[in-house]
Protein backbone atom coordinates (compact mmCIF):
# COMPACT_ATOMS: atom_id res chain seq x y z
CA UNK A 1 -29.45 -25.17 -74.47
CA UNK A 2 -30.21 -23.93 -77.68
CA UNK A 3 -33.98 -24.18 -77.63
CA UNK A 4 -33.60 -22.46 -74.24
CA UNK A 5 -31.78 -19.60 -76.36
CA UNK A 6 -34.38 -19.75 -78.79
CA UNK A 7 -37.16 -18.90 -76.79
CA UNK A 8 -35.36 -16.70 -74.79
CA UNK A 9 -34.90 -14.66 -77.93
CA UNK A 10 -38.50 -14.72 -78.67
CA UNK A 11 -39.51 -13.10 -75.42
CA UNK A 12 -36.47 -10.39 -75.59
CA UNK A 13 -38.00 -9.70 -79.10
CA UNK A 14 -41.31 -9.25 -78.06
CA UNK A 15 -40.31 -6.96 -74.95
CA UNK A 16 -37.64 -4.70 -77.58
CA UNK A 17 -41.05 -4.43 -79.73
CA UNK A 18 -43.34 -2.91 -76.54
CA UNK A 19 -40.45 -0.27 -75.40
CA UNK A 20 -39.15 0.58 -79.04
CA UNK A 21 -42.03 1.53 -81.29
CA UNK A 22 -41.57 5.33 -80.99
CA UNK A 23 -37.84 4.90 -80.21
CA UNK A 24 -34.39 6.18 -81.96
CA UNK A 25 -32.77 4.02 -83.66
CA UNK A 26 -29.65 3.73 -81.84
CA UNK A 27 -31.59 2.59 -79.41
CA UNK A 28 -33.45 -0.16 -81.15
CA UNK A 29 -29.44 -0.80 -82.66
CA UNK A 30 -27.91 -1.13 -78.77
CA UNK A 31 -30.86 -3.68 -77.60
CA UNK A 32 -30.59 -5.67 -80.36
CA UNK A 33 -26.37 -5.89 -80.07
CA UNK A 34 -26.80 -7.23 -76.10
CA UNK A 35 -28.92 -9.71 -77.28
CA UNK A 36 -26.54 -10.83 -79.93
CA UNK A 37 -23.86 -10.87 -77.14
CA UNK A 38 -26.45 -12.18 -75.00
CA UNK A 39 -26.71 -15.10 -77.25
CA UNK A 40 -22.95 -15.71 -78.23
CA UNK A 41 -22.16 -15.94 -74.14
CA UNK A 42 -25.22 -18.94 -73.43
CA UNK A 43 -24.21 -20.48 -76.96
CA UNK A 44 -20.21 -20.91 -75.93
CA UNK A 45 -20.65 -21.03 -72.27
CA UNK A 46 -19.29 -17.42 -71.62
CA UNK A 47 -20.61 -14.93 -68.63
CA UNK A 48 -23.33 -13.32 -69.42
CA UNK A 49 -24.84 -10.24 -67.82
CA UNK A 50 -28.56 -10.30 -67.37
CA UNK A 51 -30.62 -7.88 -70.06
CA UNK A 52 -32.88 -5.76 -67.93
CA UNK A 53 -35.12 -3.30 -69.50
CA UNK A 54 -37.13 -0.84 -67.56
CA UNK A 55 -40.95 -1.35 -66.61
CA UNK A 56 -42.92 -0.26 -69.69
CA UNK A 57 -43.85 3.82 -69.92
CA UNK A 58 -47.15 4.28 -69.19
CA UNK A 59 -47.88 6.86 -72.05
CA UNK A 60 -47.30 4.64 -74.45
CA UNK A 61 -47.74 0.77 -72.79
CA UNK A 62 -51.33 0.32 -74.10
CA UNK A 63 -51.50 2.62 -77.00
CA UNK A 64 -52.79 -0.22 -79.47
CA UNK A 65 -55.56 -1.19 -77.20
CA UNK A 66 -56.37 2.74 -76.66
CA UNK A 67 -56.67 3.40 -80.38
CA UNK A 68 -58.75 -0.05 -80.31
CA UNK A 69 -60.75 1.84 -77.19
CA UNK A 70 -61.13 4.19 -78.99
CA UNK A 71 -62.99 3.63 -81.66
CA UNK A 72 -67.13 4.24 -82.80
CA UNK A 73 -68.98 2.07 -83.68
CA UNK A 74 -69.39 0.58 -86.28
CA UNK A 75 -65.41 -0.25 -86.10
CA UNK A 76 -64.93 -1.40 -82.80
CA UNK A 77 -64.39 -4.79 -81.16
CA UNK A 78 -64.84 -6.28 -77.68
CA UNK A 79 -61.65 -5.43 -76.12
CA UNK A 80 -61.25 -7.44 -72.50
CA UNK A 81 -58.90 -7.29 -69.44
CA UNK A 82 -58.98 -10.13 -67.03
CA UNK A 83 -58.38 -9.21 -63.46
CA UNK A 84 -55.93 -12.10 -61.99
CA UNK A 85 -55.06 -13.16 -58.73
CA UNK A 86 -55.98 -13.58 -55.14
CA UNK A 87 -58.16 -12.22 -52.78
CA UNK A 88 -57.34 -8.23 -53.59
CA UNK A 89 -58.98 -8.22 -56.80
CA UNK A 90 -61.40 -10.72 -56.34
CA UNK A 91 -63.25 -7.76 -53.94
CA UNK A 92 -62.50 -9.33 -50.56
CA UNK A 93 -62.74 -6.73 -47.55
CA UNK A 94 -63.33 -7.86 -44.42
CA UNK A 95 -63.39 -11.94 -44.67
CA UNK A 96 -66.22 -13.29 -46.04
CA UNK A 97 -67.58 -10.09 -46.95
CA UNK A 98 -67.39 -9.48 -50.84
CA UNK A 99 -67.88 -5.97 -51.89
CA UNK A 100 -67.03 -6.34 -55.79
CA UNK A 101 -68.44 -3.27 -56.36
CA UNK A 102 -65.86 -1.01 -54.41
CA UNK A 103 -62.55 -3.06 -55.61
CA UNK A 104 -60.07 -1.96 -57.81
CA UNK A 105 -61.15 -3.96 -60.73
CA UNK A 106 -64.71 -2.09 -61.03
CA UNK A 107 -63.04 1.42 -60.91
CA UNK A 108 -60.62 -0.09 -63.53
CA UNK A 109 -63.85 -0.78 -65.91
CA UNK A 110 -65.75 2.73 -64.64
CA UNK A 111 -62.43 4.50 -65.48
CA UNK A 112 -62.60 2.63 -69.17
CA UNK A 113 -65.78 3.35 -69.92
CA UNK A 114 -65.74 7.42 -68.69
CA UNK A 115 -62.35 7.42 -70.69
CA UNK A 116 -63.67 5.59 -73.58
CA UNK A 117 -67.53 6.01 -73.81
CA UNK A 118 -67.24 4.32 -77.18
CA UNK A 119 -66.02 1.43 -75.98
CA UNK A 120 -67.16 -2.17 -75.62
CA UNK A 121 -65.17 -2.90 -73.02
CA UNK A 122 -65.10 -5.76 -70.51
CA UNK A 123 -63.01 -6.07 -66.93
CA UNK A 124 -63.57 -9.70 -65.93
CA UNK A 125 -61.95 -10.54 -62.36
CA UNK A 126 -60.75 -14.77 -61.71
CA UNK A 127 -59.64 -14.06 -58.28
CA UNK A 128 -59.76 -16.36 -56.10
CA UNK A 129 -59.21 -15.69 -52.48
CA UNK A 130 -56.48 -17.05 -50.32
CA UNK A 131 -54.89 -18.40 -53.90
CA UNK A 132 -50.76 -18.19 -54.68
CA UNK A 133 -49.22 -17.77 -57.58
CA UNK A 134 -49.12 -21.48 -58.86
CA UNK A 135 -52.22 -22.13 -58.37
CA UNK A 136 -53.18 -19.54 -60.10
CA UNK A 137 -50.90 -20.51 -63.03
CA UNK A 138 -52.28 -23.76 -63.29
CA UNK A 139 -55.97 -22.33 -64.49
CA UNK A 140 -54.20 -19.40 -66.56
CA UNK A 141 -55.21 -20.55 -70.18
CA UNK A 142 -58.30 -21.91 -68.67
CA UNK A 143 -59.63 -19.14 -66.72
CA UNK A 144 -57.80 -16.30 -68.30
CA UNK A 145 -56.86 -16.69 -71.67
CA UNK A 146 -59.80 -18.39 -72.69
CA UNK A 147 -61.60 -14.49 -72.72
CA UNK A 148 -59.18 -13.99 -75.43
CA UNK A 149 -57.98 -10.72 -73.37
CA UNK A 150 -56.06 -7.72 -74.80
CA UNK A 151 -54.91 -6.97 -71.41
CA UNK A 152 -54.20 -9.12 -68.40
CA UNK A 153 -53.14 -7.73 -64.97
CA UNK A 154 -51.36 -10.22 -62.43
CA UNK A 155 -51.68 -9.95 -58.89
CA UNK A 156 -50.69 -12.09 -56.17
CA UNK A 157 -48.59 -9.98 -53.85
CA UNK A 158 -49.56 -11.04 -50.95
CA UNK A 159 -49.96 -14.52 -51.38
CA UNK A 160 -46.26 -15.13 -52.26
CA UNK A 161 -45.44 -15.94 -48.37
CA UNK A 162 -42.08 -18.35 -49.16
CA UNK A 163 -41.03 -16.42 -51.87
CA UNK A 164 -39.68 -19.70 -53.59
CA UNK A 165 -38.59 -20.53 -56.64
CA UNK A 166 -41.68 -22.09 -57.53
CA UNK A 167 -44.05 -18.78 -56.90
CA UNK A 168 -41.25 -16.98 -59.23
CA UNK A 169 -41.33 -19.58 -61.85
CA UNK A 170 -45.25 -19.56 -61.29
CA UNK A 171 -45.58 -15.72 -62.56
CA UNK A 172 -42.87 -16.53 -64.91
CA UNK A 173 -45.52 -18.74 -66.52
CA UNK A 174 -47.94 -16.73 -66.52
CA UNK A 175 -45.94 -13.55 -67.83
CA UNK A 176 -44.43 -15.65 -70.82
CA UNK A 177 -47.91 -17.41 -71.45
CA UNK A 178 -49.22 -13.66 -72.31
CA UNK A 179 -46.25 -12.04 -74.27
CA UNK A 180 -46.70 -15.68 -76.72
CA UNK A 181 -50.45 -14.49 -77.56
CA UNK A 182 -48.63 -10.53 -77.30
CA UNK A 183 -51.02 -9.57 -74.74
CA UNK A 184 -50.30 -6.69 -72.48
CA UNK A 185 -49.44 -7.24 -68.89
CA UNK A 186 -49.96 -5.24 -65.99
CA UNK A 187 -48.32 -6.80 -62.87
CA UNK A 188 -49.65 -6.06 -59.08
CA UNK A 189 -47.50 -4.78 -55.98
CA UNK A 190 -49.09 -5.95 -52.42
CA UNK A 191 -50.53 -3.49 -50.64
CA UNK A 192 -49.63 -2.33 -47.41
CA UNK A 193 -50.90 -4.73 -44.35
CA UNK A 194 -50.83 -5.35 -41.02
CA UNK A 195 -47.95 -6.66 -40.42
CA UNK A 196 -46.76 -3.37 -40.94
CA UNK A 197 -47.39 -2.20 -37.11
CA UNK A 198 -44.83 -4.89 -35.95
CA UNK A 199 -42.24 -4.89 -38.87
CA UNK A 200 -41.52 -8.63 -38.17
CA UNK A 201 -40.54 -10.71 -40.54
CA UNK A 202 -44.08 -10.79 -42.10
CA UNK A 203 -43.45 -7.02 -43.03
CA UNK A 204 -39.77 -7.78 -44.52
CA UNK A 205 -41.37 -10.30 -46.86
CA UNK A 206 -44.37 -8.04 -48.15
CA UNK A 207 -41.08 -5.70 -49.04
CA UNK A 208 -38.95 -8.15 -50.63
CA UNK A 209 -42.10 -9.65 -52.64
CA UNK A 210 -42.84 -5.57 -54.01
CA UNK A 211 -39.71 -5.16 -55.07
CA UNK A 212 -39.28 -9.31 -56.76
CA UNK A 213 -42.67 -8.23 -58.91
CA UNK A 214 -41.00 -4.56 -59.54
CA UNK A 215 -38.00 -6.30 -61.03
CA UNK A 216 -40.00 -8.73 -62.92
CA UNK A 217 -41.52 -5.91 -64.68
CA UNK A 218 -38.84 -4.67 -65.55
CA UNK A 219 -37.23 -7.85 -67.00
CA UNK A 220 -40.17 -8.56 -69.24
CA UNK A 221 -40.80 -4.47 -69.80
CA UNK A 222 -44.71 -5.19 -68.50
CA UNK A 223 -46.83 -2.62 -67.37
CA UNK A 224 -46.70 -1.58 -63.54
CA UNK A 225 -49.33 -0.94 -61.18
CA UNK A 226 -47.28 -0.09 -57.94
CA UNK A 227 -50.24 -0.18 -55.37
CA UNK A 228 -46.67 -0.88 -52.63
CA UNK A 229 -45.84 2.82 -53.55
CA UNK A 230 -49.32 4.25 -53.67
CA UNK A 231 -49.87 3.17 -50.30
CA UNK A 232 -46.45 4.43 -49.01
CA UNK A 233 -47.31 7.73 -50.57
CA UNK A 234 -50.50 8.12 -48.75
CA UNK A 235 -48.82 7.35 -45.65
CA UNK A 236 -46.03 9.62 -46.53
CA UNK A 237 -48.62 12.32 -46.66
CA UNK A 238 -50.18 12.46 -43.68
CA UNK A 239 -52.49 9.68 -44.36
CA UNK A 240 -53.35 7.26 -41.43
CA UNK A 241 -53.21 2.72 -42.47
CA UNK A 242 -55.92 2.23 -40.65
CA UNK A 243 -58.17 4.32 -43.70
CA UNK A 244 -56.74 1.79 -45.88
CA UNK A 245 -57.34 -1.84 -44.71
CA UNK A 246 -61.02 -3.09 -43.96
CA UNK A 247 -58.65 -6.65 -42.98
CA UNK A 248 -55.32 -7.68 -42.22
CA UNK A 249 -54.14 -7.37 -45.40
CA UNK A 250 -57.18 -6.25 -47.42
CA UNK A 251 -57.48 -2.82 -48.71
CA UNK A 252 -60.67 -0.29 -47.23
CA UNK A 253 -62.56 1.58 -50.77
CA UNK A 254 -60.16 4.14 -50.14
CA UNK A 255 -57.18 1.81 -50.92
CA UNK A 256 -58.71 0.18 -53.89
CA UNK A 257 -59.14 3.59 -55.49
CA UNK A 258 -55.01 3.98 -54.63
CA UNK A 259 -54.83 0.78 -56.51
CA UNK A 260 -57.37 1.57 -59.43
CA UNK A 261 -55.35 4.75 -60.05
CA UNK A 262 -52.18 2.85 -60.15
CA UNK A 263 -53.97 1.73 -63.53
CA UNK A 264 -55.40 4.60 -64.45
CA UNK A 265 -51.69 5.57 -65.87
CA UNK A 266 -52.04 3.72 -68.41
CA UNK A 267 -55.77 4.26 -69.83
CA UNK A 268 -54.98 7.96 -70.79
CA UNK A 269 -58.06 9.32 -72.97
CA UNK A 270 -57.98 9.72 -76.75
């Protein structure tokens, strides 16, 4: 129980440090009293109430890696951002096509380097396609941490079909295995699919999945890229699915620009 505490603490410290760098005191004073309370209720058994911060504010998220971005040579460094996940960022469109060059993640690294044009920057994508979330935890620290990344995002939205336990704990793992090494995190909605044009039970689960890694976010205070909403708002203008998927569930250029822009909040130019 108490090493449970312990570590607990350490990741509620970490997440206080990303939202309260620029904040007022009485803020930093009010987060750190629930976690006292927090602690006192697991130590002696008492109900507890959940400490839920809110996603992290994109115009200030990544400011240490933009300053880092930011810099001329001969100061800077080789900053990297590993692209995790399943099929979506790995550059799937219509299966077995590969088109690597009009996902998300490539826009991601354009967007850096227009942003940044000092930069060294890398945006190296370990998707693999039809992967879940524990499989994709298993190879984390092999396939992702090993680049020694400054930012990781996290997406496996649509591969989270059960929604079990073990998928949660999964991105749990991979969350907590980032905020150890302080690395920032940007976690991945699903995109709308198909199953949207018969709002089965398919459809209900690509909802409950956008909202699971919403609420993760904000338990951890990661970074968001909502590619759910971006798709909803494109719809909600006017804007016809069928622009957006090249597959059943696999966005068109078009939607992995909504996605890449999703990102895009958080790269803001120095």
């Amino acid at each position: 129980m108490l090493l449970h505490t312990c570590q607990k603490c350490f990741y509620l410290f970490i997440i206080i440090k990303n939202h309260t760098r620029l904040a007022p005191p009485r803020i930093i004073i009010s987060l750190t009293l629930k976690i006292v309370i927090n602690i006192i209720g697991e130590i002696n058994h008492f109900p507890k109430g959940v400490i839920v911060l809110p996603a992290a504010n994109p115009a200030t998220y990544l400011e240490p890696v933009l300053d880092a971005l930011a810099l001329k040579y001969p100061d800077n460094k080789i900053i990297n951002m590993v692209c995790h996940g399943h099929s979506v960022p790995a550059g799937y469109f219509a299966t077995p096509f590969v088109n690597a060059f009009s996902s998300y993640p490539h826009f991601v690294h354009k967007m850096i380097a227009e942003r940044f044009p000092f930069a060294v920057a890398n945006v190296i994508v370990t998707g693999i396609g039809g992967e879940n979330p524990i499989n994709g935890a298993k190879r984390f620290e092999r396939d992702v941490l090993n680049h020694n990344p400054e930012i990781v995002s996290i997406n496996y939205g649509l591969r989270n079909e059960n929604d079990s336990d073990n998928e949660t704990g999964a991105w749990r793992e991979m969350i907590e295995k980032s905020l150890k090494r302080d690395i920032k995190i940007i976690l991945v909605t699903p995109i709308w699919n198909s199953f949207y044009y018969t709002l089965g039970e398919k459809w209900d689960n690509t909802l409950k999945t956008a909202e699971a890694i919403r609420s993760l976010a904000d338990e951890y205070g990661t970074g968001l890229a909502d590619a759910f909403a971006a798709f909803e708002r494109y719809i909600n203008a006017g804007g016809n699915l069928a622009n957006l998927l090249s597959h059943v569930n696999h966005p068109t250029e078009t939607g992995h620009r909504l996605i890449a822009d999703e990102f895009g909040k958080y790269f803001i130019a120095r």
